[in-house]
Protein backbone atom coordinates (compact mmCIF):
# COMPACT_ATOMS: atom_id res chain seq x y z
CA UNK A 1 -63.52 31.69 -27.53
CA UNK A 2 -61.06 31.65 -24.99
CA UNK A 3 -57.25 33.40 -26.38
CA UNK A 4 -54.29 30.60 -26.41
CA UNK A 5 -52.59 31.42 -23.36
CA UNK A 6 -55.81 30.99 -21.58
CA UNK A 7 -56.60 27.67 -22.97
CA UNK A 8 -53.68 26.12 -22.02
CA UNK A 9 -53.96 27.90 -17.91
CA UNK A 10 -57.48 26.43 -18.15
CA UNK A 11 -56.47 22.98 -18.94
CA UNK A 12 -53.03 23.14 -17.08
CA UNK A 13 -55.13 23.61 -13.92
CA UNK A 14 -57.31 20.76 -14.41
CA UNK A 15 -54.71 18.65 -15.14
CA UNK A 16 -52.64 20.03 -12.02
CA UNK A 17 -55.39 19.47 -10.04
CA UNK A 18 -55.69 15.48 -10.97
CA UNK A 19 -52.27 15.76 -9.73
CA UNK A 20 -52.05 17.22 -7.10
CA UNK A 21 -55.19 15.33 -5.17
CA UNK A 22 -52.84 12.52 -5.56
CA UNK A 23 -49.64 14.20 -4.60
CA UNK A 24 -50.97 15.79 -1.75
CA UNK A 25 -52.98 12.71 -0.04
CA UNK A 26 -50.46 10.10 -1.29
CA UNK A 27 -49.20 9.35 2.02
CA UNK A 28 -52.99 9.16 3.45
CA UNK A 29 -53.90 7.08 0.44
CA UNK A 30 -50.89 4.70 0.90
CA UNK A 31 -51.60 4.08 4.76
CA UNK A 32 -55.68 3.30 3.82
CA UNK A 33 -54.26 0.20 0.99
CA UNK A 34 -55.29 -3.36 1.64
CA UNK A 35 -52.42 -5.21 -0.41
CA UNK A 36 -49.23 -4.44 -2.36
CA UNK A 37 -51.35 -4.53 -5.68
CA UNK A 38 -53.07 -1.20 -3.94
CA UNK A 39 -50.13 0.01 -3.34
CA UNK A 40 -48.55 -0.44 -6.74
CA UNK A 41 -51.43 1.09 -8.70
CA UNK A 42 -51.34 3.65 -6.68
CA UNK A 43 -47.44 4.56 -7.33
CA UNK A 44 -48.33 4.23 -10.96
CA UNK A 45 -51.19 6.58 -11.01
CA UNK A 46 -49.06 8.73 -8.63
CA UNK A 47 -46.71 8.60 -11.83
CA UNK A 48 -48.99 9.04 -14.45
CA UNK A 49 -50.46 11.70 -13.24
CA UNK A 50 -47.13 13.41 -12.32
CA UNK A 51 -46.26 12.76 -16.08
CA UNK A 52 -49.23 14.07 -17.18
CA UNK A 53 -49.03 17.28 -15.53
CA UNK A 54 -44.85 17.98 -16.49
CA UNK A 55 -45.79 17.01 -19.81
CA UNK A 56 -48.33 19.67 -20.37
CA UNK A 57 -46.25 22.17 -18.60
CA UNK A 58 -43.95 21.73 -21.49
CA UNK A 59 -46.32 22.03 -24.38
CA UNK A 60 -48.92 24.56 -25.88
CA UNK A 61 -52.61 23.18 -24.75
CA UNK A 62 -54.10 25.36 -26.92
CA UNK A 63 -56.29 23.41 -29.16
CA UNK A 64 -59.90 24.18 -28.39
CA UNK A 65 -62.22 22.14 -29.94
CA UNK A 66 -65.73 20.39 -29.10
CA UNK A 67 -63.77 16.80 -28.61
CA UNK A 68 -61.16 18.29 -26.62
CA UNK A 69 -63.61 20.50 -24.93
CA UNK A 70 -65.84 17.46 -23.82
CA UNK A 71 -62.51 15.91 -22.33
CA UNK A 72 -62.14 18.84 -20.10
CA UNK A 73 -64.99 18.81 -19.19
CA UNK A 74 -65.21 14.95 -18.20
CA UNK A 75 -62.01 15.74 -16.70
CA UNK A 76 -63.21 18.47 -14.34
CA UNK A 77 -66.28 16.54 -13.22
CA UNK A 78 -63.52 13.05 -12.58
CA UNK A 79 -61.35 15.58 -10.59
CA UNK A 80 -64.38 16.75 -8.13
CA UNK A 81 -65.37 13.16 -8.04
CA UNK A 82 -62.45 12.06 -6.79
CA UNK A 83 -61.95 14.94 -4.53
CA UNK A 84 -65.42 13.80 -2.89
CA UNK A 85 -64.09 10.32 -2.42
CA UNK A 86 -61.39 11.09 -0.50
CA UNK A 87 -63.65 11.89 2.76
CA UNK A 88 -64.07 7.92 2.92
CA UNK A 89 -60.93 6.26 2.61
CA UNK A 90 -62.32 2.91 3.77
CA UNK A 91 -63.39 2.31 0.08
CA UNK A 92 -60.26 3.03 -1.38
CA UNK A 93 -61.37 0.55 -3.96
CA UNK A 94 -63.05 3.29 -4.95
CA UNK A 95 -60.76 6.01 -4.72
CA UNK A 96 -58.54 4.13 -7.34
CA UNK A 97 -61.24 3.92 -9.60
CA UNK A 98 -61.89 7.49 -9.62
CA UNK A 99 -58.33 8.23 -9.50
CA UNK A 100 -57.55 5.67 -12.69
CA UNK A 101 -60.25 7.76 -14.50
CA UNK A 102 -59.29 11.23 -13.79
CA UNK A 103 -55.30 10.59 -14.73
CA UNK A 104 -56.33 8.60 -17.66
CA UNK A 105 -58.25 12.05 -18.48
CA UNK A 106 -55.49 14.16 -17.85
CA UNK A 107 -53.31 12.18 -19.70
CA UNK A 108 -55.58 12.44 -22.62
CA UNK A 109 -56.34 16.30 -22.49
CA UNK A 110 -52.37 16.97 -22.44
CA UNK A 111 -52.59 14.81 -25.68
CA UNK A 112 -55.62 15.95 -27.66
CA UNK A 113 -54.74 19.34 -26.66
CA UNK A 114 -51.33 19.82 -27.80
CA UNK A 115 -50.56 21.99 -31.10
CA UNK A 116 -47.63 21.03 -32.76
């Protein structure tokens, strides 16, 4: 098994990485929506993922078990997913769905992974 401080850089950077897809295309993603209710979900998973990432900066990921574990995982695969997407912005449709799942991943590994 990993030690602690690993743990938590291993899930820190898949959590930072849900992140900072969104961060760093936001202003490509914004441009590419179709309506206002586009553009609102993607502020709030903007947000959420923002949230996601300070709020595992500021806690100890380091509980490493097979529930968590799977999490990451599903999390990793989301994150390349949604990376992928990103070459067609025409379906952003799509790019929201894959972006919902990956924060809502995130968001759940900072969770299940937090000790005390």
């Amino acid at each position: 098994a990993m030690s602690q401080p690993d743990v938590h850089q291993t899930f820190l950077a898949a959590i930072e990485s849900a992140y900072q897809v969104l961060d760093n295309h936001f202003d490509d993603l914004y441009a590419a929506c179709h309506s206002g209710e586009e553009e609102s979900q993607l502020r709030n998973l903007h947000a959420a993922a923002r949230d996601a990432y300070w709020r595992g900066v500021a806690t100890r990921l380091c509980d490493d078990n097979s529930v968590v574990r799977a999490v990451y995982d599903d999390l990793n695969r989301a994150n390349q997913e949604l990376r992928d997407s990103l070459r067609d912005l025409q379906h952003l449709s799509a790019v929201i769905v894959l972006a919902t799942q990956a924060v809502r991943l995130a968001a759940s590994l900072v969770t299940l992974a937090t000790v005390g």
